[in-house]
PDB file of N, CA and C in Angstrom:
ATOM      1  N   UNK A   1      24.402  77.494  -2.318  1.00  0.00           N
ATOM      2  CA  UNK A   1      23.741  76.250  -2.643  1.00  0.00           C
ATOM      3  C   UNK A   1      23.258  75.528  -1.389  1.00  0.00           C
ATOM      4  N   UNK A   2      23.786  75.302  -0.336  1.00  0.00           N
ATOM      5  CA  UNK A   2      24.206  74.953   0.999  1.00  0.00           C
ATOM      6  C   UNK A   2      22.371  75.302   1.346  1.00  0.00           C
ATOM      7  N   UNK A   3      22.078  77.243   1.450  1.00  0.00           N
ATOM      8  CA  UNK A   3      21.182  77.538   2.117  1.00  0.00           C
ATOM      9  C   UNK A   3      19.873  76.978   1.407  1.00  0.00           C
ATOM     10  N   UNK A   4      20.058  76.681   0.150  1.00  0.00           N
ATOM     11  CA  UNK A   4      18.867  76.432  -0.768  1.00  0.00           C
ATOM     12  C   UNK A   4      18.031  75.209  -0.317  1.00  0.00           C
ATOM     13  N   UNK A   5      19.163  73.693   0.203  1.00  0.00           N
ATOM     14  CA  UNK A   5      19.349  72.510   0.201  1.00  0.00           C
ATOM     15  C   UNK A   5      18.656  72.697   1.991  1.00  0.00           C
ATOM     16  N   UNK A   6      18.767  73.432   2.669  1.00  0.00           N
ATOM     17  CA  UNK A   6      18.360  73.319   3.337  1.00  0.00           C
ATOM     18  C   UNK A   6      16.740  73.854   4.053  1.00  0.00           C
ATOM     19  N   UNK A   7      16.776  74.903   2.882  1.00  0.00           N
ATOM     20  CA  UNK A   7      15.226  74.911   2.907  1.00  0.00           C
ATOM     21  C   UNK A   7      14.342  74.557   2.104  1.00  0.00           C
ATOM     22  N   UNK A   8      14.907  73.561   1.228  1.00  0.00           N
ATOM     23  CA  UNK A   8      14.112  72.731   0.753  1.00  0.00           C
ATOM     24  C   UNK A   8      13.879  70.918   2.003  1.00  0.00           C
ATOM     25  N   UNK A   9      14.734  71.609   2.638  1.00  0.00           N
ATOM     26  CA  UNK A   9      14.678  70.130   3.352  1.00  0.00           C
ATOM     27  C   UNK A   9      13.585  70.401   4.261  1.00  0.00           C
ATOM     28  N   UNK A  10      13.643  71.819   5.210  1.00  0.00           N
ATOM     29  CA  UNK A  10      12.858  72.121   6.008  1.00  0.00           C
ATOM     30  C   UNK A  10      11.455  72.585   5.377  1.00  0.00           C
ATOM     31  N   UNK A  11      11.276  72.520   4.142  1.00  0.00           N
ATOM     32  CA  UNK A  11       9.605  72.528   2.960  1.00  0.00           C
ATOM     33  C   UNK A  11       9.042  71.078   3.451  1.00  0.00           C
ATOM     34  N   UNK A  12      10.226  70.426   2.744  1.00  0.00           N
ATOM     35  CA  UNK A  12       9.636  68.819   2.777  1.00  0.00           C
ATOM     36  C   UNK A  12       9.305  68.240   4.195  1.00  0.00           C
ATOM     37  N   UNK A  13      10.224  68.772   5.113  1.00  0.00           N
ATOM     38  CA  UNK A  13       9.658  67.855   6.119  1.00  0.00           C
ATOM     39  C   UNK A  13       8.516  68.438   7.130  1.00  0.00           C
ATOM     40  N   UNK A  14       8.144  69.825   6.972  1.00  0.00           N
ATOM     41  CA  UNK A  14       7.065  70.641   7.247  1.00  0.00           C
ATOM     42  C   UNK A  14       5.779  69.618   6.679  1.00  0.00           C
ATOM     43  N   UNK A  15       5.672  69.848   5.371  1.00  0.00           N
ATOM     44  CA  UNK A  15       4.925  69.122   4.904  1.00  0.00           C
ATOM     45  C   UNK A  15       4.163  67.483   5.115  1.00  0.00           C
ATOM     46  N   UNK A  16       5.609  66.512   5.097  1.00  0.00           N
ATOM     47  CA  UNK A  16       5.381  65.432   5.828  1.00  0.00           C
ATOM     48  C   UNK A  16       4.566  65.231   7.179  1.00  0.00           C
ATOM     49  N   UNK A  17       5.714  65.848   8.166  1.00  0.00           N
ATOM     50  CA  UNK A  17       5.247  66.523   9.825  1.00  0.00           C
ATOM     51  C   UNK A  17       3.508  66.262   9.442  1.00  0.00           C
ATOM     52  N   UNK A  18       2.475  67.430   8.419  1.00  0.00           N
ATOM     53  CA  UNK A  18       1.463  67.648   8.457  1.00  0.00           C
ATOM     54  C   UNK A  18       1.061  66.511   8.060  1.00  0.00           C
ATOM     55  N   UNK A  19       1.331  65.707   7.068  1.00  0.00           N
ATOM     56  CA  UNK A  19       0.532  64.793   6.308  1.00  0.00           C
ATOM     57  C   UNK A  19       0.487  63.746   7.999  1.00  0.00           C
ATOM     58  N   UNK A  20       1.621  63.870   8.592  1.00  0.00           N
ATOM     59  CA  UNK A  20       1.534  62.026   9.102  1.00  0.00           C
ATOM     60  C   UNK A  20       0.728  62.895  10.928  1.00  0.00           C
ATOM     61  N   UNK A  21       0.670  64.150  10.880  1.00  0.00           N
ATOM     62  CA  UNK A  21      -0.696  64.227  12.278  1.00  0.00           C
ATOM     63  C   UNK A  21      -1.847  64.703  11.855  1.00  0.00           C
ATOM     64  N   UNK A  22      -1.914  64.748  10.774  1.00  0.00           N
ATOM     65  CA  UNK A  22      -3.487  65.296  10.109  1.00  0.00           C
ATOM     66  C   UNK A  22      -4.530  63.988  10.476  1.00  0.00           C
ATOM     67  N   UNK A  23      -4.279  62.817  10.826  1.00  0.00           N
ATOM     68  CA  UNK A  23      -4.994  61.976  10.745  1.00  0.00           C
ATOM     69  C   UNK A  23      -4.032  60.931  11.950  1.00  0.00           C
ATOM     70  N   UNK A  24      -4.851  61.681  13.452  1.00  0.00           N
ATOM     71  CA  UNK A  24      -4.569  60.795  14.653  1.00  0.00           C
ATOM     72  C   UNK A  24      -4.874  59.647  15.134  1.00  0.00           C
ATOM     73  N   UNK A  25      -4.807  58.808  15.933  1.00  0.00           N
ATOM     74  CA  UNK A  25      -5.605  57.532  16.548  1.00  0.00           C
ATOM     75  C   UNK A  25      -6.334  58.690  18.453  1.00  0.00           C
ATOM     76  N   UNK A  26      -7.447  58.509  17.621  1.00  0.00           N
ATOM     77  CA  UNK A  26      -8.704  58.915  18.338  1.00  0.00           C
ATOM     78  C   UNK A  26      -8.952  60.194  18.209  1.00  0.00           C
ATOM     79  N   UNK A  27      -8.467  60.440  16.984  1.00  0.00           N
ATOM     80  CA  UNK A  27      -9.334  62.075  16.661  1.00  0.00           C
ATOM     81  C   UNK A  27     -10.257  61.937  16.026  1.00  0.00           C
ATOM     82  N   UNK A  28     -11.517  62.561  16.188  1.00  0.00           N
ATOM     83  CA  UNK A  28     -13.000  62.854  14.976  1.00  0.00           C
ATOM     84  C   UNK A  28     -13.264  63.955  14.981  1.00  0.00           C
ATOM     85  N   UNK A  29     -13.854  63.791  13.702  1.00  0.00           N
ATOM     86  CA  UNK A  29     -15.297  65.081  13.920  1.00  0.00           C
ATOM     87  C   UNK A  29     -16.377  64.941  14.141  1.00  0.00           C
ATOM     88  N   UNK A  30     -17.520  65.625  14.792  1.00  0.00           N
ATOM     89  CA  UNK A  30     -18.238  65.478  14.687  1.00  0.00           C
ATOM     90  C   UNK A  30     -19.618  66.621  13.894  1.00  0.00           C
ATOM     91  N   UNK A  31     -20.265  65.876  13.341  1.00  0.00           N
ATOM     92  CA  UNK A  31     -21.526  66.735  12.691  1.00  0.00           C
ATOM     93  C   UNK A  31     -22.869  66.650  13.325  1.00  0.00           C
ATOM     94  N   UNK A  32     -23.781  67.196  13.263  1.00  0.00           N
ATOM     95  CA  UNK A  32     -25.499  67.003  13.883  1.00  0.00           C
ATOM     96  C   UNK A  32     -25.834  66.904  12.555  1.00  0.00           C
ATOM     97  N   UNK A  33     -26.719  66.121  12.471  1.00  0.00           N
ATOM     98  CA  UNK A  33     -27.642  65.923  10.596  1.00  0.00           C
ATOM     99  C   UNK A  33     -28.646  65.479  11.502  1.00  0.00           C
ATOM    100  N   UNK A  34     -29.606  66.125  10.546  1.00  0.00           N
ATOM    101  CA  UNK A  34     -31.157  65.619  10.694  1.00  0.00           C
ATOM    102  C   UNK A  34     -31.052  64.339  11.016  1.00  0.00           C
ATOM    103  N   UNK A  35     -30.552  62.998  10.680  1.00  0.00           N
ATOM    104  CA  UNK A  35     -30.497  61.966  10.648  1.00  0.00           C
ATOM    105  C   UNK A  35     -29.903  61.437  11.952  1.00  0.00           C
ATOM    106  N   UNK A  36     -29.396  62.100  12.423  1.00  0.00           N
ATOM    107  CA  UNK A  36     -28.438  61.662  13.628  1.00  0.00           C
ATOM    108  C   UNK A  36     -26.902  62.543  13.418  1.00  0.00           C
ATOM    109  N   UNK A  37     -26.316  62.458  14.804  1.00  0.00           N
ATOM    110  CA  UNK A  37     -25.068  62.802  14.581  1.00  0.00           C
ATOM    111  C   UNK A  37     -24.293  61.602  13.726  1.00  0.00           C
ATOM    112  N   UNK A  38     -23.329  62.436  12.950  1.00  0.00           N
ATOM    113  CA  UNK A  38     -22.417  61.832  11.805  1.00  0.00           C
ATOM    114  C   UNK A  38     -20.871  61.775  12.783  1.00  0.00           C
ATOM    115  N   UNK A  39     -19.930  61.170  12.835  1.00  0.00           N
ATOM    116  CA  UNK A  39     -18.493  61.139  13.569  1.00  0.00           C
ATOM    117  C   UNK A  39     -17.432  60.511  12.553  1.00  0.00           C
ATOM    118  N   UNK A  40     -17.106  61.495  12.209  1.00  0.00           N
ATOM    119  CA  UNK A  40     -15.695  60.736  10.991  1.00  0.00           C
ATOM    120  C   UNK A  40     -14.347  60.528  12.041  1.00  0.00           C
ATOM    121  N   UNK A  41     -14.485  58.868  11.785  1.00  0.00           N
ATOM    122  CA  UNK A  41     -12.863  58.692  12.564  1.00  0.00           C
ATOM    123  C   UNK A  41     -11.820  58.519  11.921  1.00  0.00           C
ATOM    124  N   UNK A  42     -11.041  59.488  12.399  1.00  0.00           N
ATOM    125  CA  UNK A  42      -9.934  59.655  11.219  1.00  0.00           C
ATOM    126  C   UNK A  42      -8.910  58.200  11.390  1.00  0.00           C
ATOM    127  N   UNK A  43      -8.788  57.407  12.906  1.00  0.00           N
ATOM    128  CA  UNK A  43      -8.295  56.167  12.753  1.00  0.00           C
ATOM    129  C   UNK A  43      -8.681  55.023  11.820  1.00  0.00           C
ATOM    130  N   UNK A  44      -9.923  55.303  11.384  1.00  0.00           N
ATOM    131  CA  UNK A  44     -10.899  53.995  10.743  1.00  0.00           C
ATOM    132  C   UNK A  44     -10.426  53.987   9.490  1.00  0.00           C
ATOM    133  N   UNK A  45      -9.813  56.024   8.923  1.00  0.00           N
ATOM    134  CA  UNK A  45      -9.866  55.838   7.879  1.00  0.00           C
ATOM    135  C   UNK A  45      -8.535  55.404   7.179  1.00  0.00           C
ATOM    136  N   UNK A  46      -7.203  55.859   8.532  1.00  0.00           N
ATOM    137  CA  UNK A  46      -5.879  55.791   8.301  1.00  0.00           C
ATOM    138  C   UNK A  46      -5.703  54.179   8.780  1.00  0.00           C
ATOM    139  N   UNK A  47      -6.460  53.447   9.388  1.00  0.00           N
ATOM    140  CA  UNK A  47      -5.892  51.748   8.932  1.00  0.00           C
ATOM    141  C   UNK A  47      -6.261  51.638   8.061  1.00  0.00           C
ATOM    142  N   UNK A  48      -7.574  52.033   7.316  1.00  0.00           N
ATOM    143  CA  UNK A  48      -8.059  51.813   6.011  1.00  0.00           C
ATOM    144  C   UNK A  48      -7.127  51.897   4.645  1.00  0.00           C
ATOM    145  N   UNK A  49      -6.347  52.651   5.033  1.00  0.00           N
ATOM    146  CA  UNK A  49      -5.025  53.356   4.200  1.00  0.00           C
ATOM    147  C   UNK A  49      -5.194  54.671   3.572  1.00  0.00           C
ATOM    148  N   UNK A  50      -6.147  55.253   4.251  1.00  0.00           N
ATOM    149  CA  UNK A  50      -6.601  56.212   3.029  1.00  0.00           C
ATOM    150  C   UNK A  50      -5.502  57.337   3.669  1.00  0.00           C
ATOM    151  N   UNK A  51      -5.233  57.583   2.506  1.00  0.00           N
ATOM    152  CA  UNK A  51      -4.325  58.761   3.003  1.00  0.00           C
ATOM    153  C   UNK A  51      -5.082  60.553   2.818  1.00  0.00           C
ATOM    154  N   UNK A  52      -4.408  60.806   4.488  1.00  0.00           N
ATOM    155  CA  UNK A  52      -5.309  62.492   4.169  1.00  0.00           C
ATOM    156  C   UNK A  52      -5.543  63.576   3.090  1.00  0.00           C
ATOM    157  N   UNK A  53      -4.585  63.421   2.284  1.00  0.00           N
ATOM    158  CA  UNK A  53      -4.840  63.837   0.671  1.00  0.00           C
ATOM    159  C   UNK A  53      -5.424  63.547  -0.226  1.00  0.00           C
ATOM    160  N   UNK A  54      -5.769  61.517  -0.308  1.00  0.00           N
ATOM    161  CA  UNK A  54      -6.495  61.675  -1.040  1.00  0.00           C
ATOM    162  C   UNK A  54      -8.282  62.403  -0.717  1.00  0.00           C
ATOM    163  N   UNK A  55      -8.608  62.743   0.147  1.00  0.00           N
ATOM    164  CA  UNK A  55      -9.869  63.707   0.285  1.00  0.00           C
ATOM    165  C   UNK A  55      -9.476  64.850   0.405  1.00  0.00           C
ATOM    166  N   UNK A  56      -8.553  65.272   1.029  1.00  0.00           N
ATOM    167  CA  UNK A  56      -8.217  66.621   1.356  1.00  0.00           C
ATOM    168  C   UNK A  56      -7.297  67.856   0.240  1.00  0.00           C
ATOM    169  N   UNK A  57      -7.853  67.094  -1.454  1.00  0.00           N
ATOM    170  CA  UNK A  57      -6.664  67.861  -1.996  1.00  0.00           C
ATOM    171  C   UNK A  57      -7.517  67.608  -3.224  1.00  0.00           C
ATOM    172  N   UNK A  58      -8.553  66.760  -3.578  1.00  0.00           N
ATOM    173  CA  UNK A  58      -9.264  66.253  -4.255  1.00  0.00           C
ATOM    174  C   UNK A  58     -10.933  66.641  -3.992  1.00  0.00           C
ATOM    175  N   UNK A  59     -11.310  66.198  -2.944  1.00  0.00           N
ATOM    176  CA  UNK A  59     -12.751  66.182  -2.643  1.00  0.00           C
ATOM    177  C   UNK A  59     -13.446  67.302  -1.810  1.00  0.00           C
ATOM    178  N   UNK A  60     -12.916  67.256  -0.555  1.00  0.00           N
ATOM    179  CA  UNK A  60     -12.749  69.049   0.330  1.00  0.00           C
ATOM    180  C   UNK A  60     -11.874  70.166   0.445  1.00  0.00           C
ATOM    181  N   UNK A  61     -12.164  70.748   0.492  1.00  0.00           N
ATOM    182  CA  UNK A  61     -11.334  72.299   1.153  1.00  0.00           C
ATOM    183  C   UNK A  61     -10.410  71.932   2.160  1.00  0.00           C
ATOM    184  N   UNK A  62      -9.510  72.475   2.299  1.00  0.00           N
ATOM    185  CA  UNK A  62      -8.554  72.172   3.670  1.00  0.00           C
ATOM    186  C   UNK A  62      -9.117  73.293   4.596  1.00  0.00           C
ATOM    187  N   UNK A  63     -10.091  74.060   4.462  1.00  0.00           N
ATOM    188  CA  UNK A  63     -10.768  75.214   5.330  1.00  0.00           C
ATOM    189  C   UNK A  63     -12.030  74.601   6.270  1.00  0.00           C
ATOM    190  N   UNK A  64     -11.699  74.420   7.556  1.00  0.00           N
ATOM    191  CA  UNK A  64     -12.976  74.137   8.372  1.00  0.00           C
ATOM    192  C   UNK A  64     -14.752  74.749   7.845  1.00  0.00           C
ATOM    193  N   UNK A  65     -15.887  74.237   7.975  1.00  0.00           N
ATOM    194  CA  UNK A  65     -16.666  74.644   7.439  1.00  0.00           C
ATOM    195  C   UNK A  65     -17.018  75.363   6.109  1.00  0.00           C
ATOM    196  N   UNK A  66     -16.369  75.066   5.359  1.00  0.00           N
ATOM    197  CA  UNK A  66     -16.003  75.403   3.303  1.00  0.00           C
ATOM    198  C   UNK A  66     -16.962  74.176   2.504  1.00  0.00           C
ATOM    199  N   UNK A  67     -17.415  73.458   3.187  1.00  0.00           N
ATOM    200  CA  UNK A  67     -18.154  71.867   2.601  1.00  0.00           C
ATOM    201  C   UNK A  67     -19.415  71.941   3.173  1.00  0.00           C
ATOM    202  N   UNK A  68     -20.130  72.296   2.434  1.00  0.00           N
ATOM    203  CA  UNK A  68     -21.531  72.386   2.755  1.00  0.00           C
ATOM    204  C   UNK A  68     -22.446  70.607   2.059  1.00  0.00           C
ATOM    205  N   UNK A  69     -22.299  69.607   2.714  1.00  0.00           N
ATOM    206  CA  UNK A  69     -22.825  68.528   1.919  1.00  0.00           C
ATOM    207  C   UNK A  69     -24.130  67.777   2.791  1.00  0.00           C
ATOM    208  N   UNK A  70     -24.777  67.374   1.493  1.00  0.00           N
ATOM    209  CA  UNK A  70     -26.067  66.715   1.624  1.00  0.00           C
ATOM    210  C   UNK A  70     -26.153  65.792   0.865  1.00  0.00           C
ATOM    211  N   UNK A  71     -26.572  64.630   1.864  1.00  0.00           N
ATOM    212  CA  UNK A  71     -27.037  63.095   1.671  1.00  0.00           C
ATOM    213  C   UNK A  71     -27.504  63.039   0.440  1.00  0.00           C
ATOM    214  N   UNK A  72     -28.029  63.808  -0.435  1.00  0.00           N
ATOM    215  CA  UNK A  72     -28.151  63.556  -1.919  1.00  0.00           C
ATOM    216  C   UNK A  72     -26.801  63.668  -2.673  1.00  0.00           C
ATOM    217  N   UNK A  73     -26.216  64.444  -2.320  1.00  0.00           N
ATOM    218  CA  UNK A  73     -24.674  64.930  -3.161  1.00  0.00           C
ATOM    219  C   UNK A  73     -23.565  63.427  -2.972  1.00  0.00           C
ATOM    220  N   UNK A  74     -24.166  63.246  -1.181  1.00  0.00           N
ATOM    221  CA  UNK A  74     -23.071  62.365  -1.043  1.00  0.00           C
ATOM    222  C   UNK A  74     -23.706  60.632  -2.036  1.00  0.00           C
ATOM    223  N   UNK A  75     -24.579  60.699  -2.248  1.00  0.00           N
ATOM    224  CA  UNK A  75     -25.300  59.372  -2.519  1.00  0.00           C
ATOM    225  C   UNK A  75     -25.336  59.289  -4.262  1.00  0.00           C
ATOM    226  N   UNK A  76     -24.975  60.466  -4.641  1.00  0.00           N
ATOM    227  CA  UNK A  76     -24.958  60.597  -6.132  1.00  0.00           C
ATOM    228  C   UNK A  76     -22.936  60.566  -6.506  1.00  0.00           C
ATOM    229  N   UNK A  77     -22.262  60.377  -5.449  1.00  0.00           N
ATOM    230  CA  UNK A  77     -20.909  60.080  -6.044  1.00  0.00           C
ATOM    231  C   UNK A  77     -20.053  61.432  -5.311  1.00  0.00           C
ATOM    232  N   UNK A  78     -20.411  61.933  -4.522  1.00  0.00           N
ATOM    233  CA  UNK A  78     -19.799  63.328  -4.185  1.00  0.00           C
ATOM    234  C   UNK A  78     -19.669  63.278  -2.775  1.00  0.00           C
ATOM    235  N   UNK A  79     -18.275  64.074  -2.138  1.00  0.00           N
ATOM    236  CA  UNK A  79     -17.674  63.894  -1.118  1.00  0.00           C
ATOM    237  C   UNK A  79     -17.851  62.844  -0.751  1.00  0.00           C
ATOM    238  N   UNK A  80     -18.269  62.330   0.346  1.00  0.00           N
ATOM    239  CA  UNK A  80     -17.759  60.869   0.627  1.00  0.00           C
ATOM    240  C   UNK A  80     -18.208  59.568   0.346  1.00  0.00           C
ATOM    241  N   UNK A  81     -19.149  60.002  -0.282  1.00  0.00           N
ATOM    242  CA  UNK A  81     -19.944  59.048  -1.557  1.00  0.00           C
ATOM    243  C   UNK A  81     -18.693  58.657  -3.015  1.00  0.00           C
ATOM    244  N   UNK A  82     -17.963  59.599  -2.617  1.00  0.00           N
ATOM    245  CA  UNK A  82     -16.676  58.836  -3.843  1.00  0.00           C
ATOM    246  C   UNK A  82     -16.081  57.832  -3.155  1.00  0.00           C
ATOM    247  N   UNK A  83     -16.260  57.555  -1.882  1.00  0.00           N
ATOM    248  CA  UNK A  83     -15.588  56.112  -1.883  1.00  0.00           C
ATOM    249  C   UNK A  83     -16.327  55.184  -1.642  1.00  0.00           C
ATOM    250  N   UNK A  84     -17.225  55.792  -0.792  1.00  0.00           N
ATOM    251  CA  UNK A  84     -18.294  54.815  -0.180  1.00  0.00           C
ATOM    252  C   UNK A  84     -19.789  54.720  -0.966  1.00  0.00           C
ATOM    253  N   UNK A  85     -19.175  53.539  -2.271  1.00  0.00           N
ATOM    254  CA  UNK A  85     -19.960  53.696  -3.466  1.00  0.00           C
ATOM    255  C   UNK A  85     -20.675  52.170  -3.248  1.00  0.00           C
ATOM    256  N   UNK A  86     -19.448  51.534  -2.433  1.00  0.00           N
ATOM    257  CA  UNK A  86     -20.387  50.239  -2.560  1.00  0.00           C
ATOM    258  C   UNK A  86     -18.616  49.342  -3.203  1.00  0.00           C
ATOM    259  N   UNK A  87     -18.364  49.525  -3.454  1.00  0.00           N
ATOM    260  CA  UNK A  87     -16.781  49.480  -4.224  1.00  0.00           C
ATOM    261  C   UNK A  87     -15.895  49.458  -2.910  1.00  0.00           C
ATOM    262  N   UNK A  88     -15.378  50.563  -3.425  1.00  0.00           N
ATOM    263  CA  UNK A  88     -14.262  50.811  -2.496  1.00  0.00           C
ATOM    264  C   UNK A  88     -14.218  50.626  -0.792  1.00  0.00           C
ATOM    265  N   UNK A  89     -15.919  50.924  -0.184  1.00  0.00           N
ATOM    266  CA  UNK A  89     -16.180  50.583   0.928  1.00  0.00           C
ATOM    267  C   UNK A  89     -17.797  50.768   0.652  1.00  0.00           C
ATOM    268  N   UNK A  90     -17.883  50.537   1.854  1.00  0.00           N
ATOM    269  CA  UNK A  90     -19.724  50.353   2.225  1.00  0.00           C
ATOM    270  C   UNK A  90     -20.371  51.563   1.086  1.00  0.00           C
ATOM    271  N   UNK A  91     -21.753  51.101   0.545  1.00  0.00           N
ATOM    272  CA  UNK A  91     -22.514  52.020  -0.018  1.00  0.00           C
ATOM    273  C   UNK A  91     -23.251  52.969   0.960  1.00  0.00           C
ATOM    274  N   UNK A  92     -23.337  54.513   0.826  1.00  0.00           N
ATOM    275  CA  UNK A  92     -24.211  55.595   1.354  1.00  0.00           C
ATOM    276  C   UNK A  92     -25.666  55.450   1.340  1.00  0.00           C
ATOM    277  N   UNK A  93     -25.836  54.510   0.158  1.00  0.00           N
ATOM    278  CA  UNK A  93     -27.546  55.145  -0.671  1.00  0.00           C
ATOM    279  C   UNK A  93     -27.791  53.355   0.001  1.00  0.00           C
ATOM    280  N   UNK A  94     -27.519  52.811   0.491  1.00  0.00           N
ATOM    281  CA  UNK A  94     -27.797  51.257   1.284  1.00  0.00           C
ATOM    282  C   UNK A  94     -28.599  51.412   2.864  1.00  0.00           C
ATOM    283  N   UNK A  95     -29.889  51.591   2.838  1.00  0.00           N
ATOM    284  CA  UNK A  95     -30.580  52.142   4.085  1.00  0.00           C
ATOM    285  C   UNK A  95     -29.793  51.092   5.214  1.00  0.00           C
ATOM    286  N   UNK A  96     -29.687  49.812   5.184  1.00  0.00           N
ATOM    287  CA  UNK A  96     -28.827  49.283   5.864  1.00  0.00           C
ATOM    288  C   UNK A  96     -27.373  49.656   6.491  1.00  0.00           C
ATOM    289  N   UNK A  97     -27.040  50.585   5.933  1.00  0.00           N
ATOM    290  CA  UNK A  97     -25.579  51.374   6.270  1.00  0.00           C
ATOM    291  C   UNK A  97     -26.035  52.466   6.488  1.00  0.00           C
ATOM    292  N   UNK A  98     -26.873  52.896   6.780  1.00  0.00           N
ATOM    293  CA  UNK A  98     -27.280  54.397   7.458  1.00  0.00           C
ATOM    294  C   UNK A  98     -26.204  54.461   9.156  1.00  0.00           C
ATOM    295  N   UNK A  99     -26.406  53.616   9.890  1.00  0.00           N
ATOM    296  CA  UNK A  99     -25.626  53.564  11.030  1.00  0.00           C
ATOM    297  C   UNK A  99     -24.609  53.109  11.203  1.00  0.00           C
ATOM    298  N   UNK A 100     -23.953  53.124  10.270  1.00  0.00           N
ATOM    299  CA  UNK A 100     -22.560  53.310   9.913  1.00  0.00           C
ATOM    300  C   UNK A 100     -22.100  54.436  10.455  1.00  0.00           C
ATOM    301  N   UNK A 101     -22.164  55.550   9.924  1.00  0.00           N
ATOM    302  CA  UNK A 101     -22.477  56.888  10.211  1.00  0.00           C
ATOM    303  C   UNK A 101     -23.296  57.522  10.748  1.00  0.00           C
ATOM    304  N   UNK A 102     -24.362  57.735  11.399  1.00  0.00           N
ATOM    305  CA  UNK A 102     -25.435  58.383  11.613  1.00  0.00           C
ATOM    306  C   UNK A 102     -25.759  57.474  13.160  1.00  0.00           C
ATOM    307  N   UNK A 103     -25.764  58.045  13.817  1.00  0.00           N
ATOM    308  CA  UNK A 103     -25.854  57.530  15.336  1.00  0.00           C
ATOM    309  C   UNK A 103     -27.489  58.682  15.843  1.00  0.00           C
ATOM    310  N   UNK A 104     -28.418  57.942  16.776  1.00  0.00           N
ATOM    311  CA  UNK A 104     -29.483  58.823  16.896  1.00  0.00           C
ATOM    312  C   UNK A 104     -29.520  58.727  18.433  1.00  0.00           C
TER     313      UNK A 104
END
């Protein structure tokens, strides 16, 4: 029983470990788009509260380059257009919030 209890302990805290460095203070990504480079900061999004699952278990792949998305997909409610609807945070489809994201 002993060995069971303990690798369930070392599951859970594997797991945790990932959830709480998946999302650093001063890590990004960056993208090139026609539009300008795009830079997701993962600090902006973890004061925000968002936690790395809810996109990463829901909206993308946990596989680098698996998300092929376009400014129509995102502006119709898809990948990061599910939050940034105008609601929850800034609207995508708001030409005024283009440089939000999109740096030239």
């Amino acid at each position: 029983m002993n060995f069971f209890k303990a690798v369930a302990i070392v599951v859970v805290s594997v797991g945790c470990a990932g959830n709480a460095l998946a999302i650093q203070p001063g890590k990004t990504v960056t993208w090139d788009t026609p539009m300008g480079k795009v830079v997701f900061d993962g600090k902006k999004h973890f004061d925000a509260h968002v936690k790395c699952l809810e996109c990463h278990s829901k909206i993308f792949q946990m596989k680098k380059g698996s998300t092929q998305m376009k400014m129509a997909d995102i502006n119709a409610g898809k990948f990061c257009g599910k939050c940034h609807n105008g609601k929850r945070s800034f609207a995508t489809n708001e030409a005024d919030n283009c440089s939000i994201c999109h740096a030239k």
